[in-house]
PDB file of N, CA and C in Angstrom:
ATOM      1  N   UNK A   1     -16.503   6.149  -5.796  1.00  0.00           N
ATOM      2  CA  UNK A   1     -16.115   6.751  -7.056  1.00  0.00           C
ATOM      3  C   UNK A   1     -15.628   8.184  -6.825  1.00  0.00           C
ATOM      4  N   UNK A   2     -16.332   8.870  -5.888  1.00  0.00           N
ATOM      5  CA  UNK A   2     -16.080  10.447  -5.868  1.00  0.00           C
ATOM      6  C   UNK A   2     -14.380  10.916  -4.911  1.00  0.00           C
ATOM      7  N   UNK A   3     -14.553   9.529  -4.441  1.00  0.00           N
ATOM      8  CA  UNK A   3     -12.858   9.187  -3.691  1.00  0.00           C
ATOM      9  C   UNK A   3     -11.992   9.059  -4.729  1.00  0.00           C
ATOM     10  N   UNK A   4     -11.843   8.286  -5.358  1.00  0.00           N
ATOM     11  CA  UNK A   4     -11.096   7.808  -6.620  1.00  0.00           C
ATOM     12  C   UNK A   4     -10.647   9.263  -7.454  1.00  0.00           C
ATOM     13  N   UNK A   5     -12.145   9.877  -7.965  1.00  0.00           N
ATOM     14  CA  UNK A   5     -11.720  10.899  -8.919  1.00  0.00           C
ATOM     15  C   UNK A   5     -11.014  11.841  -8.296  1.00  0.00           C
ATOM     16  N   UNK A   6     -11.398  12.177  -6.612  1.00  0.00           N
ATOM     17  CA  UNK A   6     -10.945  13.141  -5.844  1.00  0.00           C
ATOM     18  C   UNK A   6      -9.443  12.657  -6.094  1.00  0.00           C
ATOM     19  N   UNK A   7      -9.252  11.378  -5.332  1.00  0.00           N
ATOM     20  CA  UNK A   7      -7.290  11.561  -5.292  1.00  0.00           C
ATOM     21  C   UNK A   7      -6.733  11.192  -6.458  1.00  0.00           C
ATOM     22  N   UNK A   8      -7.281  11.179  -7.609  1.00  0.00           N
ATOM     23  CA  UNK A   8      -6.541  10.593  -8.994  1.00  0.00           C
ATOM     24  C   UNK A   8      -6.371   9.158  -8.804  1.00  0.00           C
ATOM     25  N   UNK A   9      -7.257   8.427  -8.226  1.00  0.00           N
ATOM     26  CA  UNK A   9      -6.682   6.635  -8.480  1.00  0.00           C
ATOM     27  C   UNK A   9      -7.803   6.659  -8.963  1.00  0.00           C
ATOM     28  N   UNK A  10      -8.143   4.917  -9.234  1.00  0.00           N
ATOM     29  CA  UNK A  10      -8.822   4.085  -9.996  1.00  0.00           C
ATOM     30  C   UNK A  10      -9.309   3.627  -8.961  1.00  0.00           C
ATOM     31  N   UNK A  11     -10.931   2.925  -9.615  1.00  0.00           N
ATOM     32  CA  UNK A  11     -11.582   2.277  -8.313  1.00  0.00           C
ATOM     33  C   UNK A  11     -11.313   0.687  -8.856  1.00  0.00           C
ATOM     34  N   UNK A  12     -11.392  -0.010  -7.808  1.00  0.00           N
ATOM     35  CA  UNK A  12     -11.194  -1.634  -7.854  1.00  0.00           C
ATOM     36  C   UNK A  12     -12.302  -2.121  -7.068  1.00  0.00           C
ATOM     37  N   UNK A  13     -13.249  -2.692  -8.194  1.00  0.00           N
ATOM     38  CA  UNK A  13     -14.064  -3.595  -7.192  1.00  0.00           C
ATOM     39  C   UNK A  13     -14.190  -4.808  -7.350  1.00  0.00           C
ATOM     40  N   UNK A  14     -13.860  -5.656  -6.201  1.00  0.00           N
ATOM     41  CA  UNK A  14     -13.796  -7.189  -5.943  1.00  0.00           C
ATOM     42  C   UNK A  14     -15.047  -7.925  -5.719  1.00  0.00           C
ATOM     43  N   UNK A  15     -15.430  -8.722  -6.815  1.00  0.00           N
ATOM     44  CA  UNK A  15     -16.728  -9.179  -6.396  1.00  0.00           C
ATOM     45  C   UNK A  15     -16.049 -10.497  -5.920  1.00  0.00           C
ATOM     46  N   UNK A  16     -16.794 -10.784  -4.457  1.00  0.00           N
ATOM     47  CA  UNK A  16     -16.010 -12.449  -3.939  1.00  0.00           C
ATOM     48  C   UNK A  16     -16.824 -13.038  -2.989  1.00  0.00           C
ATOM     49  N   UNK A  17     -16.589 -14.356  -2.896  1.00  0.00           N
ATOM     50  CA  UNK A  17     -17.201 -15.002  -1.935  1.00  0.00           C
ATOM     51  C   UNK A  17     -16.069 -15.589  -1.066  1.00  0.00           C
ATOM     52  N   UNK A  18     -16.064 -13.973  -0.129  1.00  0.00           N
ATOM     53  CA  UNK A  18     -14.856 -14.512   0.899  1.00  0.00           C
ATOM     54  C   UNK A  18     -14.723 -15.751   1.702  1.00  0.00           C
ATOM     55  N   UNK A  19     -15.964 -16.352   2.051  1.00  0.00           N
ATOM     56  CA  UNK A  19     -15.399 -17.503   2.999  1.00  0.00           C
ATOM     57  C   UNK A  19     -16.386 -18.622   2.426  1.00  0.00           C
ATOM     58  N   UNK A  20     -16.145 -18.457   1.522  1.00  0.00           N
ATOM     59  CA  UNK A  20     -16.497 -20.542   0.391  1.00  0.00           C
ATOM     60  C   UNK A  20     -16.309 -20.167  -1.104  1.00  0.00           C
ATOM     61  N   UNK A  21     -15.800 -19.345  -1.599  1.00  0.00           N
ATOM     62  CA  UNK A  21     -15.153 -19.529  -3.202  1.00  0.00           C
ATOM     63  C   UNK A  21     -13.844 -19.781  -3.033  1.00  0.00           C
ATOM     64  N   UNK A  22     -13.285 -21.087  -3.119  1.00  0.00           N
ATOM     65  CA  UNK A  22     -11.962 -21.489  -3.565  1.00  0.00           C
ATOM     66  C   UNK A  22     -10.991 -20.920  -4.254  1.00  0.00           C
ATOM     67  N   UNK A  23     -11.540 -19.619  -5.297  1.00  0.00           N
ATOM     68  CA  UNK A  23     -10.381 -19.340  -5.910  1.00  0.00           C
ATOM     69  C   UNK A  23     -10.447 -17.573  -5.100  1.00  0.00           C
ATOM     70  N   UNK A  24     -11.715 -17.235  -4.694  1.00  0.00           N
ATOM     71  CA  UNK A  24     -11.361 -16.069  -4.019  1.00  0.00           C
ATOM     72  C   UNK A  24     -10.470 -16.162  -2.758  1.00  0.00           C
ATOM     73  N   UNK A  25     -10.773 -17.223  -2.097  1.00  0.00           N
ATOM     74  CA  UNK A  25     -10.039 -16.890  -1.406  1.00  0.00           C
ATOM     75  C   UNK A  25      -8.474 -17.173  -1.655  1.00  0.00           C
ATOM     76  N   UNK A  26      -7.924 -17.674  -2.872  1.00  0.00           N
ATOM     77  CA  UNK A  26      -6.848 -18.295  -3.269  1.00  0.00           C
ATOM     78  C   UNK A  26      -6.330 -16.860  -3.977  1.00  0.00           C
ATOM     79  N   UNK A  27      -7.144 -16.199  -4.351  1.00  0.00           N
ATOM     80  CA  UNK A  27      -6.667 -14.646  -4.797  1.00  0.00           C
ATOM     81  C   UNK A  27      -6.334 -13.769  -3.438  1.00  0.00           C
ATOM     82  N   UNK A  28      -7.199 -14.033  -2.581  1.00  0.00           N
ATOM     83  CA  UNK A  28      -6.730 -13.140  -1.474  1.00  0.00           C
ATOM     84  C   UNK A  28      -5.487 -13.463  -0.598  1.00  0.00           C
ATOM     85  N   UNK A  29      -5.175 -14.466  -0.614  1.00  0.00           N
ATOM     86  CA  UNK A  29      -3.811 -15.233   0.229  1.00  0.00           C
ATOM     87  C   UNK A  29      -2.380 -14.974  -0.866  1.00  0.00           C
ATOM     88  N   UNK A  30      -2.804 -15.660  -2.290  1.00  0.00           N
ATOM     89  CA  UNK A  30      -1.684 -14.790  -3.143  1.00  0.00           C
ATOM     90  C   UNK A  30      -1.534 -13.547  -3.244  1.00  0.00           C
ATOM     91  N   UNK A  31      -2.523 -12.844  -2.897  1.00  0.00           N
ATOM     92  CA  UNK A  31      -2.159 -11.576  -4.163  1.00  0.00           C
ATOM     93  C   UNK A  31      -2.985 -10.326  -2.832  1.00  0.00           C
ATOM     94  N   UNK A  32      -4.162 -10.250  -2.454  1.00  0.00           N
ATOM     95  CA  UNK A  32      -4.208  -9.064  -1.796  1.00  0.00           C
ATOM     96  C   UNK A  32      -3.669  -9.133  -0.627  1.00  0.00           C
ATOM     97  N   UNK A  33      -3.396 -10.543  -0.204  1.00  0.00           N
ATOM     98  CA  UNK A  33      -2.816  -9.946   1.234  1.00  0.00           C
ATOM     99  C   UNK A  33      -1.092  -9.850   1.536  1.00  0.00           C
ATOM    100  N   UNK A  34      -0.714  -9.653   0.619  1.00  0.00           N
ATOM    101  CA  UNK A  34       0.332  -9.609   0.208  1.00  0.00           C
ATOM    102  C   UNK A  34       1.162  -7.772   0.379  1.00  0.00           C
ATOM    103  N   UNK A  35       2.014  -7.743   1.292  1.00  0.00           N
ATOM    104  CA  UNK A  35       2.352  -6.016   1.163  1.00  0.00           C
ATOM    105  C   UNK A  35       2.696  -5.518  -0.292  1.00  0.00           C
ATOM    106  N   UNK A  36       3.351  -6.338  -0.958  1.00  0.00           N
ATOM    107  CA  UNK A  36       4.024  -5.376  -2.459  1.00  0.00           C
ATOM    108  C   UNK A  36       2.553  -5.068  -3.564  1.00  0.00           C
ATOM    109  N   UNK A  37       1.365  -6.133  -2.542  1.00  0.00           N
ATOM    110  CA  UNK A  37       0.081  -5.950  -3.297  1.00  0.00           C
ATOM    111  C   UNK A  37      -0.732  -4.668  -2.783  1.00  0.00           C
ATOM    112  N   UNK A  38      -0.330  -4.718  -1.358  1.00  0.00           N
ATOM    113  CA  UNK A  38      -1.002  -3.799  -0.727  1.00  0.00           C
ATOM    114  C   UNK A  38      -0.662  -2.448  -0.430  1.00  0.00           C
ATOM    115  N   UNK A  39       0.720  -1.931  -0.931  1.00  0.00           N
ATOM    116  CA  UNK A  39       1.331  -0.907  -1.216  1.00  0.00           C
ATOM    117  C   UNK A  39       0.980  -0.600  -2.482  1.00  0.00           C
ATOM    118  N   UNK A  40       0.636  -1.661  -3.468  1.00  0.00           N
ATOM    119  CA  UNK A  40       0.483  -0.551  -5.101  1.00  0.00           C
ATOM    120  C   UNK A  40      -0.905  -0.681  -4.787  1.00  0.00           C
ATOM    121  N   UNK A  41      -1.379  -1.048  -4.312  1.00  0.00           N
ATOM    122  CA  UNK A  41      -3.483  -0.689  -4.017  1.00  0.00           C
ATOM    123  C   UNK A  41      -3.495   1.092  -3.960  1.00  0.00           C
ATOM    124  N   UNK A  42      -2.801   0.630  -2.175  1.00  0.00           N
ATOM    125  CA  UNK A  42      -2.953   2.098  -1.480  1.00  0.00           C
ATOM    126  C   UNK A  42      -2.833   3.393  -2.321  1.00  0.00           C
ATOM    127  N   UNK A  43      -1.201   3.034  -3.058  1.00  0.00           N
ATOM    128  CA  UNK A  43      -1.105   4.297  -4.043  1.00  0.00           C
ATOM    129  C   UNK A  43      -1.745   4.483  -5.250  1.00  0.00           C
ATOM    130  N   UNK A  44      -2.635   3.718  -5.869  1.00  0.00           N
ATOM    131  CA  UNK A  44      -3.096   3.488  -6.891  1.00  0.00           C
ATOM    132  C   UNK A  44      -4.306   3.804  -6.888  1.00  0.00           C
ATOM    133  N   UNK A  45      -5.109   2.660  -6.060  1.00  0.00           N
ATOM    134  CA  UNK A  45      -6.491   2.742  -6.010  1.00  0.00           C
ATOM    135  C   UNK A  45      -7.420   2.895  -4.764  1.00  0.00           C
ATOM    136  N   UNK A  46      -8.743   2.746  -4.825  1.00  0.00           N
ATOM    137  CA  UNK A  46      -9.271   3.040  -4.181  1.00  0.00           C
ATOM    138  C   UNK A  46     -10.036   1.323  -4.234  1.00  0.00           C
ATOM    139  N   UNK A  47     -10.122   0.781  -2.744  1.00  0.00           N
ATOM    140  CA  UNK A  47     -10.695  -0.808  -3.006  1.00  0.00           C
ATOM    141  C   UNK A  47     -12.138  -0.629  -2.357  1.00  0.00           C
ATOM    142  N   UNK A  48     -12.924  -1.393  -3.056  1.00  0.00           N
ATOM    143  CA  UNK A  48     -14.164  -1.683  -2.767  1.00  0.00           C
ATOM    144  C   UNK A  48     -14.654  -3.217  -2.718  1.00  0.00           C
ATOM    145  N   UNK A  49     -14.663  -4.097  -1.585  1.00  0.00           N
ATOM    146  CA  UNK A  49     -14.753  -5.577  -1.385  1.00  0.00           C
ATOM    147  C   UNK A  49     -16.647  -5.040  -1.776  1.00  0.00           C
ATOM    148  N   UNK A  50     -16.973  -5.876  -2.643  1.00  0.00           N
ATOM    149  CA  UNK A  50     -18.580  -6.267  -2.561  1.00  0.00           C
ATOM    150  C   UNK A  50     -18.618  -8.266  -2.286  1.00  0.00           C
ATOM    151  N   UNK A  51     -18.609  -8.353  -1.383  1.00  0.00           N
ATOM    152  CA  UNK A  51     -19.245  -9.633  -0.765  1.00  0.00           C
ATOM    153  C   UNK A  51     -20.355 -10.425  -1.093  1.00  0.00           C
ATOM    154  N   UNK A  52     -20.109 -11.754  -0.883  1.00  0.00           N
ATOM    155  CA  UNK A  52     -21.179 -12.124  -1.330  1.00  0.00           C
ATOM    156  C   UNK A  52     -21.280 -14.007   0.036  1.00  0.00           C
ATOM    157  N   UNK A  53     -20.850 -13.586   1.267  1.00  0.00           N
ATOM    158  CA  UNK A  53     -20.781 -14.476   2.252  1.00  0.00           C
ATOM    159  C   UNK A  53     -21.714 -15.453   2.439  1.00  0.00           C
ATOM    160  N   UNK A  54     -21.576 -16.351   2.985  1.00  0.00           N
ATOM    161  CA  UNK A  54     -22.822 -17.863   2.919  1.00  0.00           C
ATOM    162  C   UNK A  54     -22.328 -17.402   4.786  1.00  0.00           C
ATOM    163  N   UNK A  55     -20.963 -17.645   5.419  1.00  0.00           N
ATOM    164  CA  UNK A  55     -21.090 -17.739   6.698  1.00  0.00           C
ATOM    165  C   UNK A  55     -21.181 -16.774   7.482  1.00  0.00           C
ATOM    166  N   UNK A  56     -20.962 -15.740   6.537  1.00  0.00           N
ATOM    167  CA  UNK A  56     -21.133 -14.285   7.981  1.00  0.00           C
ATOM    168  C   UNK A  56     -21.997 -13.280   7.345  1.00  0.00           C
ATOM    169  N   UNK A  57     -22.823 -12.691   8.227  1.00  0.00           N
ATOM    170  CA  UNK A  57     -24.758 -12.254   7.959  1.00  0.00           C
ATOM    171  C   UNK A  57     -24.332 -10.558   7.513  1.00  0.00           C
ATOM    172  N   UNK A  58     -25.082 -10.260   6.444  1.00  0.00           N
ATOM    173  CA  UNK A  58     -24.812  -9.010   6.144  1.00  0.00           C
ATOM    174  C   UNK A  58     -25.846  -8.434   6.291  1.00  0.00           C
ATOM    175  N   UNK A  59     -26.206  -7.148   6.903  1.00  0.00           N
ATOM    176  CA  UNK A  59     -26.944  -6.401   6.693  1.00  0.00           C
ATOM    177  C   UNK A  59     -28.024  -6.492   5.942  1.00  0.00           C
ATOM    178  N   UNK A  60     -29.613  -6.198   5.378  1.00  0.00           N
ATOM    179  CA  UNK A  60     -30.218  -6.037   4.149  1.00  0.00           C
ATOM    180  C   UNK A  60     -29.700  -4.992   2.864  1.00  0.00           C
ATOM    181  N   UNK A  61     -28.905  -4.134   4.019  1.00  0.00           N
ATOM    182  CA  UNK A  61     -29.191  -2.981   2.552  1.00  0.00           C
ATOM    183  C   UNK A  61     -27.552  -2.961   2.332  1.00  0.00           C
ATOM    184  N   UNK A  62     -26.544  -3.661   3.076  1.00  0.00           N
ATOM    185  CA  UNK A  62     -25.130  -4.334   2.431  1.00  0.00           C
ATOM    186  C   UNK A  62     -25.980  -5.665   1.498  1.00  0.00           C
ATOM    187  N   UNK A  63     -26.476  -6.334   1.600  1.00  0.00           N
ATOM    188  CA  UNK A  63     -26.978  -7.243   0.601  1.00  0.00           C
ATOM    189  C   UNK A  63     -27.501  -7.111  -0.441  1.00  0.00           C
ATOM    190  N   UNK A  64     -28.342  -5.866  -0.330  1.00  0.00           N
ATOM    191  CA  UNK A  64     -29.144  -5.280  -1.604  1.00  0.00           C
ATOM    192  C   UNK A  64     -27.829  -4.693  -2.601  1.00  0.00           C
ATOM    193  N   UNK A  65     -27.520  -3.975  -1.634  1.00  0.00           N
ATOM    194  CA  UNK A  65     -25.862  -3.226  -2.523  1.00  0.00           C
ATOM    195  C   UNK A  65     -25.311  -3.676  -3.068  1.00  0.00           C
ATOM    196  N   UNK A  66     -25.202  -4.999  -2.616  1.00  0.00           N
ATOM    197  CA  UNK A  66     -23.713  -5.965  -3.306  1.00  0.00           C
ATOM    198  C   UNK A  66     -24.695  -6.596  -4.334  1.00  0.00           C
ATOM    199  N   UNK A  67     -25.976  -6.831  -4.144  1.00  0.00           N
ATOM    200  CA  UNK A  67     -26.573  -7.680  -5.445  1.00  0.00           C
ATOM    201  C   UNK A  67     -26.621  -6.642  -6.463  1.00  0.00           C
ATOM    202  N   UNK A  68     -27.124  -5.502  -6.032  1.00  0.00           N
ATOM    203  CA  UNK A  68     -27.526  -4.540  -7.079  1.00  0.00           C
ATOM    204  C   UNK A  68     -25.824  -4.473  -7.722  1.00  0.00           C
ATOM    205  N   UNK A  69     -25.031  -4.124  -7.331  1.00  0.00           N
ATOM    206  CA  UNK A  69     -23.494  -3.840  -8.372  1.00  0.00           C
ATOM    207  C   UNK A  69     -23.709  -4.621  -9.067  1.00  0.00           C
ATOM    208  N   UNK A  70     -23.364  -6.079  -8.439  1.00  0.00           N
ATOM    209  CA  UNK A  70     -22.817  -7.693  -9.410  1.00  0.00           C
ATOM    210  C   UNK A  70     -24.139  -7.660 -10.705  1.00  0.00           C
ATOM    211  N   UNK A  71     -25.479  -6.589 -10.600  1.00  0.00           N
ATOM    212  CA  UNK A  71     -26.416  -6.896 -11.588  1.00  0.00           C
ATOM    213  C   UNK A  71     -26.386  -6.367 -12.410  1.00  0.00           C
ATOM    214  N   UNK A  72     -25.752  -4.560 -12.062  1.00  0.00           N
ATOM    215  CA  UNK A  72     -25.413  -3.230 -12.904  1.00  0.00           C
ATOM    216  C   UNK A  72     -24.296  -4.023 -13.819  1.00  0.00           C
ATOM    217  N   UNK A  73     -22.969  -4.646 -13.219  1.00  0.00           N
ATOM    218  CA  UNK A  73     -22.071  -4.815 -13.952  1.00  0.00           C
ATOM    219  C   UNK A  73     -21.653  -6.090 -14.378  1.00  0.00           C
ATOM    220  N   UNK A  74     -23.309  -6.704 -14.751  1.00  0.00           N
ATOM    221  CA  UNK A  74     -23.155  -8.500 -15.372  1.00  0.00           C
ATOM    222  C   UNK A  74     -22.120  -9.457 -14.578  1.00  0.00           C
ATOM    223  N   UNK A  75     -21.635  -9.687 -13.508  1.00  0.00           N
ATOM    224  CA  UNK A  75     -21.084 -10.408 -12.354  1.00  0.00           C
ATOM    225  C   UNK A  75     -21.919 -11.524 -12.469  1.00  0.00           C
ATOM    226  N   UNK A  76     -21.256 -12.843 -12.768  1.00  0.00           N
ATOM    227  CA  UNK A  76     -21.889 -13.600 -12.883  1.00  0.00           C
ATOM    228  C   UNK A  76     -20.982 -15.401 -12.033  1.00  0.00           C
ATOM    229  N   UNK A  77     -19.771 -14.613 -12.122  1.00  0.00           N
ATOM    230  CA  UNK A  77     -18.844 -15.529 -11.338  1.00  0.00           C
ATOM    231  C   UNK A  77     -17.747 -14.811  -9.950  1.00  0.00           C
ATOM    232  N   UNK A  78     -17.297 -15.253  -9.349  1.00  0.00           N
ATOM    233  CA  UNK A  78     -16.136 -14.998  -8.362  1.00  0.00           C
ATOM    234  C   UNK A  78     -15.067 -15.585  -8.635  1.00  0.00           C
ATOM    235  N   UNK A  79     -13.916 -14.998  -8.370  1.00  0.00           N
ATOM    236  CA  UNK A  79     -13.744 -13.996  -8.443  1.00  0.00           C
ATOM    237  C   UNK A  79     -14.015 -12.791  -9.346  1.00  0.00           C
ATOM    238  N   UNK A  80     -14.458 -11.521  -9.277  1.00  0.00           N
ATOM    239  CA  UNK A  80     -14.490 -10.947 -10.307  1.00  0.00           C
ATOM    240  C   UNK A  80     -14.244  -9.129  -9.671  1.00  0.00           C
ATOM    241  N   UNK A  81     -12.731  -8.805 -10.677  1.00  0.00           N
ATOM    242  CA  UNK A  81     -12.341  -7.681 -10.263  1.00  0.00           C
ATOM    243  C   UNK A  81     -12.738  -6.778 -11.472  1.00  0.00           C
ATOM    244  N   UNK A  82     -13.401  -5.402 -11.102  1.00  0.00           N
ATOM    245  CA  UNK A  82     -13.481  -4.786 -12.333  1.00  0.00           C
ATOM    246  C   UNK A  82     -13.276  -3.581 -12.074  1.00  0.00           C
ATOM    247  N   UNK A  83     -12.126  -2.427 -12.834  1.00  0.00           N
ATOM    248  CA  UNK A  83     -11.859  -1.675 -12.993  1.00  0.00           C
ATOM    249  C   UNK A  83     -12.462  -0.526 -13.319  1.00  0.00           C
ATOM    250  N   UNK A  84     -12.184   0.900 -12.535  1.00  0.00           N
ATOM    251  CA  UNK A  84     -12.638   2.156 -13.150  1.00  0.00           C
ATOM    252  C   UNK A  84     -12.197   3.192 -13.149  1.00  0.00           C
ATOM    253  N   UNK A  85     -12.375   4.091 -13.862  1.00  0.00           N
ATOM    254  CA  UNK A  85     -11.358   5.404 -13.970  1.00  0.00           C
ATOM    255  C   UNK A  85     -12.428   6.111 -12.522  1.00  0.00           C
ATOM    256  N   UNK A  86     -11.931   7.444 -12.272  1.00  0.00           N
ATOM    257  CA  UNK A  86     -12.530   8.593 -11.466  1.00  0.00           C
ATOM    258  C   UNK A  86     -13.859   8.447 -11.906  1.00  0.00           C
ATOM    259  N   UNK A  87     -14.049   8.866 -13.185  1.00  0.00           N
ATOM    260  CA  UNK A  87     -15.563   9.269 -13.709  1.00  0.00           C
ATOM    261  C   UNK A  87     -16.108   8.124 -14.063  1.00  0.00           C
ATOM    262  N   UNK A  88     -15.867   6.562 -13.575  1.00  0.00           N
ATOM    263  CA  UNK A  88     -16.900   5.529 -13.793  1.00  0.00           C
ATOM    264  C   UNK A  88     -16.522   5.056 -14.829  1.00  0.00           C
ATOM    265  N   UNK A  89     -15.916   5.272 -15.671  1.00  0.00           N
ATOM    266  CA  UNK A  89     -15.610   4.157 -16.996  1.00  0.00           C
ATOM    267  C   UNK A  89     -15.124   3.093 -16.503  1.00  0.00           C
ATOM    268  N   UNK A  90     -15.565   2.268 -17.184  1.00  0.00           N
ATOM    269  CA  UNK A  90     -14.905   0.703 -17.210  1.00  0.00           C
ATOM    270  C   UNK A  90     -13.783   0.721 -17.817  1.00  0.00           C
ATOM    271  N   UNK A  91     -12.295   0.232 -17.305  1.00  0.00           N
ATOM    272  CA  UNK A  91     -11.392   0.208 -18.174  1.00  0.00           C
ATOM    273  C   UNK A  91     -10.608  -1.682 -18.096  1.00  0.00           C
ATOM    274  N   UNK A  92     -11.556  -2.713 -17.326  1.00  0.00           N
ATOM    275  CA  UNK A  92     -11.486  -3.678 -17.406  1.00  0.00           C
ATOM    276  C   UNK A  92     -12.106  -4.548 -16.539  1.00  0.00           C
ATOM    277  N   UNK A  93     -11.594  -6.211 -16.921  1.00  0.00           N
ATOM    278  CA  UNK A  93     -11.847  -6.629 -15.570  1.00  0.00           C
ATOM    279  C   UNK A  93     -11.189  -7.936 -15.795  1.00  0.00           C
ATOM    280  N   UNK A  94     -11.180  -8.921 -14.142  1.00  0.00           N
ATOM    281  CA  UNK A  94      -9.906  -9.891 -14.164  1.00  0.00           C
ATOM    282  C   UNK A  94     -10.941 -10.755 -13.557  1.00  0.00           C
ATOM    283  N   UNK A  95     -10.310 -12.160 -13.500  1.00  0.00           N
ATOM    284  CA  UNK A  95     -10.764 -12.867 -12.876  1.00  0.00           C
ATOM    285  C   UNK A  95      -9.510 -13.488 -11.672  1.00  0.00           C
ATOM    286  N   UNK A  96      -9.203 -14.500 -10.882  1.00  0.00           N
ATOM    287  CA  UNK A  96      -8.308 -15.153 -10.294  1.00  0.00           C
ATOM    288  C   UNK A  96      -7.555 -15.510 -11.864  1.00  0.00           C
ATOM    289  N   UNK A  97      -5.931 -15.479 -11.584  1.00  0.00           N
ATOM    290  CA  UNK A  97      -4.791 -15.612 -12.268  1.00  0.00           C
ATOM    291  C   UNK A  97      -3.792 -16.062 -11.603  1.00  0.00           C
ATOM    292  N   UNK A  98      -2.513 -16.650 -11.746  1.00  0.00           N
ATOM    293  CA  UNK A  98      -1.253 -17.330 -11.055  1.00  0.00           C
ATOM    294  C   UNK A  98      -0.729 -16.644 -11.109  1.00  0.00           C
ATOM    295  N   UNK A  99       0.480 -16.707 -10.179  1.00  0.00           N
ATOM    296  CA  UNK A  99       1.678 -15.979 -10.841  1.00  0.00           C
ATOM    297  C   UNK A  99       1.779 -14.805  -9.379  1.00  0.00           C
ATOM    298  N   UNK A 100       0.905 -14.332  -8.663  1.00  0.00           N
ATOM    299  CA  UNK A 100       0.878 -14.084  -7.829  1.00  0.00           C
ATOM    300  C   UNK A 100       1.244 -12.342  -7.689  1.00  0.00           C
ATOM    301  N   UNK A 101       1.517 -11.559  -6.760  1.00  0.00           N
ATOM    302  CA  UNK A 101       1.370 -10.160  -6.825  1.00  0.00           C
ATOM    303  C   UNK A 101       1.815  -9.170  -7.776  1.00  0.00           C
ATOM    304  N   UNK A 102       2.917 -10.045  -8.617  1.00  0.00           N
ATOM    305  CA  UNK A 102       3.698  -9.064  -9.372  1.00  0.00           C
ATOM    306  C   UNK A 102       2.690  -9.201 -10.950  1.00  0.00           C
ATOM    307  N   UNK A 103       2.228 -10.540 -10.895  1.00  0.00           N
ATOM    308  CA  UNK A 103       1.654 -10.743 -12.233  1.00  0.00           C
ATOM    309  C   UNK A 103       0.346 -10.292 -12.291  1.00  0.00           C
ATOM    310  N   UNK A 104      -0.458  -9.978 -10.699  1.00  0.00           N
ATOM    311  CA  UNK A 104      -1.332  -9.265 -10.991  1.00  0.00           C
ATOM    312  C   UNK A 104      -1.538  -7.904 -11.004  1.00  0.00           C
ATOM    313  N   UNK A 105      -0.574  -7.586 -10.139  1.00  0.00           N
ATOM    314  CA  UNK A 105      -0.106  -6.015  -9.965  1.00  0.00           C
ATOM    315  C   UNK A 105       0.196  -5.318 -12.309  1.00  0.00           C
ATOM    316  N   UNK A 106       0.650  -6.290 -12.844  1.00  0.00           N
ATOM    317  CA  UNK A 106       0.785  -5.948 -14.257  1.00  0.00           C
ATOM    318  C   UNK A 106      -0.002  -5.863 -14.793  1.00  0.00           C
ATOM    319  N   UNK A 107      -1.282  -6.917 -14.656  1.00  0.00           N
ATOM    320  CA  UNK A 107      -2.524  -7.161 -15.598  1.00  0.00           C
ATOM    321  C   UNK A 107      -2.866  -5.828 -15.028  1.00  0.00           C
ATOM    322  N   UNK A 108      -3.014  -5.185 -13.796  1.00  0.00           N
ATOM    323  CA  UNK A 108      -4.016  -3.904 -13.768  1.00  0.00           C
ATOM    324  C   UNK A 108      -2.516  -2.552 -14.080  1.00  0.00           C
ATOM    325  N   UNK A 109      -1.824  -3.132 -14.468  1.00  0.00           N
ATOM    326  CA  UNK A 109      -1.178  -1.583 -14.682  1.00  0.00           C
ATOM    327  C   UNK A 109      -1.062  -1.467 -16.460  1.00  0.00           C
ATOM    328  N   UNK A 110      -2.015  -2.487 -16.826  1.00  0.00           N
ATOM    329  CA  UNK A 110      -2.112  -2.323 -18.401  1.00  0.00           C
ATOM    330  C   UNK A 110      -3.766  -1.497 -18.399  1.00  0.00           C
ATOM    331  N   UNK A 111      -4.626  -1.877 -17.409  1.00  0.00           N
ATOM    332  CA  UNK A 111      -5.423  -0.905 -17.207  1.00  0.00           C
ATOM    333  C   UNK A 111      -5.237   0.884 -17.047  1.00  0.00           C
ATOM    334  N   UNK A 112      -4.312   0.669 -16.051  1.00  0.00           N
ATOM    335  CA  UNK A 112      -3.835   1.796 -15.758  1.00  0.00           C
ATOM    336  C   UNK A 112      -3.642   3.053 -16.637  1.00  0.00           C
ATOM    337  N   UNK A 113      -2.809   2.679 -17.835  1.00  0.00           N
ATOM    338  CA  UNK A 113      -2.345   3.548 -18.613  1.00  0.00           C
ATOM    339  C   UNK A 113      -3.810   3.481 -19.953  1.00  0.00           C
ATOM    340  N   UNK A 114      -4.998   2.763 -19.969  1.00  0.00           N
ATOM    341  CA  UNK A 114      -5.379   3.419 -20.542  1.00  0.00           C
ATOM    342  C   UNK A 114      -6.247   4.856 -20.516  1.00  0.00           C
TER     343      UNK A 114
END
């Protein structure tokens, strides 16, 4: 957060189950790994992956972390992206959508301007 407010972006945090949620990883092949996705990140925001892996071993206190967010901010499915200004406001959140970098690159630039 103190990154975000520092350079004027927004924070993005991805709640996912990178390697067995079907649609996370179907968001990450459309849409983040994508350069025209990964150029408006860079200039935009600040990304924060919170994980939630079955095949690769995290840490206790990466595990505690990622449970404690998804509990602070009612996470209850994956994909789940949720938006914030510098100072922590919520200004949304997404789930997996079609349409692919440009259509998601829009849904968060309606965030953007509020």
């Amino acid at each position: 957060q103190d990154e975000a407010k520092t350079n004027k972006k927004l924070l993005l945090l991805d709640f996912t189950g990178s390697d067995w949620c079907g649609w996370c990883i179907k968001l990450d092949r459309e849409v983040f790994s994508k350069p025209s996705f990964k150029e408006y990140a860079r200039k935009n925001f600040v990304l924060l992956d919170v994980d939630f892996p079955r095949g690769k071993r995290l840490t206790t206190t990466q595990k505690q972390q990622n449970e404690n967010l998804a509990d602070e901010h009612g996470v209850r499915s994956f994909p789940t992206i949720i938006v914030f200004d510098g100072s922590g406001k919520k200004l949304g959140q997404l789930g997996y959508m079609p349409g692919g970098p440009d259509a998601f690159i829009a849904a968060l630039e309606k965030f953007r301007s509020r």
